[in-house]
C-alpha atoms as a PDB file:
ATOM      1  CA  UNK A   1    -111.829  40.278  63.687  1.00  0.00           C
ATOM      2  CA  UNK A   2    -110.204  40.075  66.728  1.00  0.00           C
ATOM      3  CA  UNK A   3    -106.492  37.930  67.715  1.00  0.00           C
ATOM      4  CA  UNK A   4    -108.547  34.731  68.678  1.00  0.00           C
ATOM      5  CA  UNK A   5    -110.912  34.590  65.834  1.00  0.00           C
ATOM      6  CA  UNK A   6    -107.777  35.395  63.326  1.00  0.00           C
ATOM      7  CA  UNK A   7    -106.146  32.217  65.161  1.00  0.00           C
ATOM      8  CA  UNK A   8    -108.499  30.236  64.948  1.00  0.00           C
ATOM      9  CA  UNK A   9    -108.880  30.396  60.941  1.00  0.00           C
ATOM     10  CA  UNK A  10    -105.066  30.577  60.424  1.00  0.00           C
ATOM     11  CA  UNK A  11    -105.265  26.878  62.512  1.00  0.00           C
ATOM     12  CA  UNK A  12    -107.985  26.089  60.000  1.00  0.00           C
ATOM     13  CA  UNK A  13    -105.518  27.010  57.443  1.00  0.00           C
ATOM     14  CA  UNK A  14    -107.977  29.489  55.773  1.00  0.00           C
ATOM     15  CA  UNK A  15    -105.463  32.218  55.485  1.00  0.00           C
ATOM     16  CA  UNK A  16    -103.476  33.530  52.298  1.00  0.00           C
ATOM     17  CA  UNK A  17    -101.551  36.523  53.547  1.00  0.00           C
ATOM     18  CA  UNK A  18    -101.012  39.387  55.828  1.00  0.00           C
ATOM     19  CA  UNK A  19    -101.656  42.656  54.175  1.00  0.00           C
ATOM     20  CA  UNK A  20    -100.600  46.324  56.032  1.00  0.00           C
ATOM     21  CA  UNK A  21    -102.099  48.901  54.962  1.00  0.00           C
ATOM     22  CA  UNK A  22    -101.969  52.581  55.762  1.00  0.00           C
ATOM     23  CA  UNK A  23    -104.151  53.818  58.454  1.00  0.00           C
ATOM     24  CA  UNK A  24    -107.678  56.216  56.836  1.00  0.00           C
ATOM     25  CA  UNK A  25    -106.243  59.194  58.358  1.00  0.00           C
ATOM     26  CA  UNK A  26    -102.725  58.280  57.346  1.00  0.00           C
ATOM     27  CA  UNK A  27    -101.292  57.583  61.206  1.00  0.00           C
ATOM     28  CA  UNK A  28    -100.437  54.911  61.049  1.00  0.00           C
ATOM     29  CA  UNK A  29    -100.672  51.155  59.898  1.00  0.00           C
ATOM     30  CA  UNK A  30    -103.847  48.995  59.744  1.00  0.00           C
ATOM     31  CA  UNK A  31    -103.316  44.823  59.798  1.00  0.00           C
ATOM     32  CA  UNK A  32    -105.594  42.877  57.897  1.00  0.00           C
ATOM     33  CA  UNK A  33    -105.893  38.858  56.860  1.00  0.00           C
ATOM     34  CA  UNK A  34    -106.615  38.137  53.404  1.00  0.00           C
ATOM     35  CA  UNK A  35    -108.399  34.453  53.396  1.00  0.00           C
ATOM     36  CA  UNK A  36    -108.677  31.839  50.451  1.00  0.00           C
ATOM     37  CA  UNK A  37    -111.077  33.844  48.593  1.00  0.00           C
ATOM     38  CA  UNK A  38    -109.591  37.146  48.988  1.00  0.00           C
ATOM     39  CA  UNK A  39    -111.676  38.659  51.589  1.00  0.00           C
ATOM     40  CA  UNK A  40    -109.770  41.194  53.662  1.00  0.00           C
ATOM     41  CA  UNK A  41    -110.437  40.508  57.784  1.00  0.00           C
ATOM     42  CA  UNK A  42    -109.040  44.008  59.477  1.00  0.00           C
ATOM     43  CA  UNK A  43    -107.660  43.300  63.266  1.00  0.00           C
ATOM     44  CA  UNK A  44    -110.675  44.389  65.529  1.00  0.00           C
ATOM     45  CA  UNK A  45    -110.116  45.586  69.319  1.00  0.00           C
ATOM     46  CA  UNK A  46    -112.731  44.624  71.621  1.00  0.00           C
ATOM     47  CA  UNK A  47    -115.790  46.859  70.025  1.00  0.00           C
ATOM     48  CA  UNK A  48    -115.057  46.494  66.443  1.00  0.00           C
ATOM     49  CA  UNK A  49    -112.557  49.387  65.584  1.00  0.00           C
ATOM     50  CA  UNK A  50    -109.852  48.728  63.238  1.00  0.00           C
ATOM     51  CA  UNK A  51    -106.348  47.858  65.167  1.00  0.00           C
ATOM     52  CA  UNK A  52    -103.836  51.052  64.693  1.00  0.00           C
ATOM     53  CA  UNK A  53    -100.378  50.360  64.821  1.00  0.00           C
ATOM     54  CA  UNK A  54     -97.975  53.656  64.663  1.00  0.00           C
ATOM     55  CA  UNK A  55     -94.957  51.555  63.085  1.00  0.00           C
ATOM     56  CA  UNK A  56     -94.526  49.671  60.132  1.00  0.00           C
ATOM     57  CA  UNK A  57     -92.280  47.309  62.167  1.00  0.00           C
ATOM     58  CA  UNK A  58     -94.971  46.697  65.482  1.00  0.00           C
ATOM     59  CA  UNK A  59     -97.609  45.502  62.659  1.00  0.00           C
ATOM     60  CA  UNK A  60     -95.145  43.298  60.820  1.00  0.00           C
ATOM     61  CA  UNK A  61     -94.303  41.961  64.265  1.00  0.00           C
ATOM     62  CA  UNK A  62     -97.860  41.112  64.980  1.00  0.00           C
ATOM     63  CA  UNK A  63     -98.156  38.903  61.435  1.00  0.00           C
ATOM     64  CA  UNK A  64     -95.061  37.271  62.567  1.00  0.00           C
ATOM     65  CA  UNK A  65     -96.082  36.175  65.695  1.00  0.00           C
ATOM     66  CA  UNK A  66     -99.643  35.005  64.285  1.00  0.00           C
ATOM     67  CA  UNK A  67     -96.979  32.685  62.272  1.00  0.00           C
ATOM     68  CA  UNK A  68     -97.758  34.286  58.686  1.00  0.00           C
ATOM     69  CA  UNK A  69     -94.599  35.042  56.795  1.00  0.00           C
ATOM     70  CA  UNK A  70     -96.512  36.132  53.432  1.00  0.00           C
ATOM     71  CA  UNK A  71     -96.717  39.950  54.024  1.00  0.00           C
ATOM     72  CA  UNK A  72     -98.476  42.431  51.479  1.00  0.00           C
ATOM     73  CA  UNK A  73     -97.569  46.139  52.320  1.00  0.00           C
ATOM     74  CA  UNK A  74    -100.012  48.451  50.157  1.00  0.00           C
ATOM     75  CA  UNK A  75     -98.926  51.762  50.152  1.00  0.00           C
ATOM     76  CA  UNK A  76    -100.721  55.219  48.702  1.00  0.00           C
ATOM     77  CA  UNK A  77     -98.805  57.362  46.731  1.00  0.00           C
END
């Protein structure tokens, strides 16, 4: 989903938690909304491809400014 549709169901108070994730080919961090039934919704760009952010700290920084402060990090080992 893109920025505005993420919005628009944190307004609607549909959201649980922020969850970052690693990237699929490990470069980086993917951001994802987890919603009151515990679907994941990945940040889309315009086209439908998963949002890639190359630090830890720019993804954080884009939960915080959607106003979520409940923050998963999964991490592979």
């Amino acid at each position: 989903m893109e920025l505005d549709e993420l919005r628009r169901m944190i307004a609607m108070d549909r959201i649980r938690e922020g969850i970052l994730k690693p990237g699929h080919d490990g470069n980086g961090w993917l951001v994802a909304l987890e919603d009151n039934e515990g679907h994941q919704l990945p940040l889309t760009q315009p086209g439908g491809q998963e949002k890639i952010y190359h630090s830890l700290d720019n993804a954080t920084a884009v939960l915080h400014e959607l106003g979520i402060s409940r923050i998963s990090i999964v991490e592979r080992f």
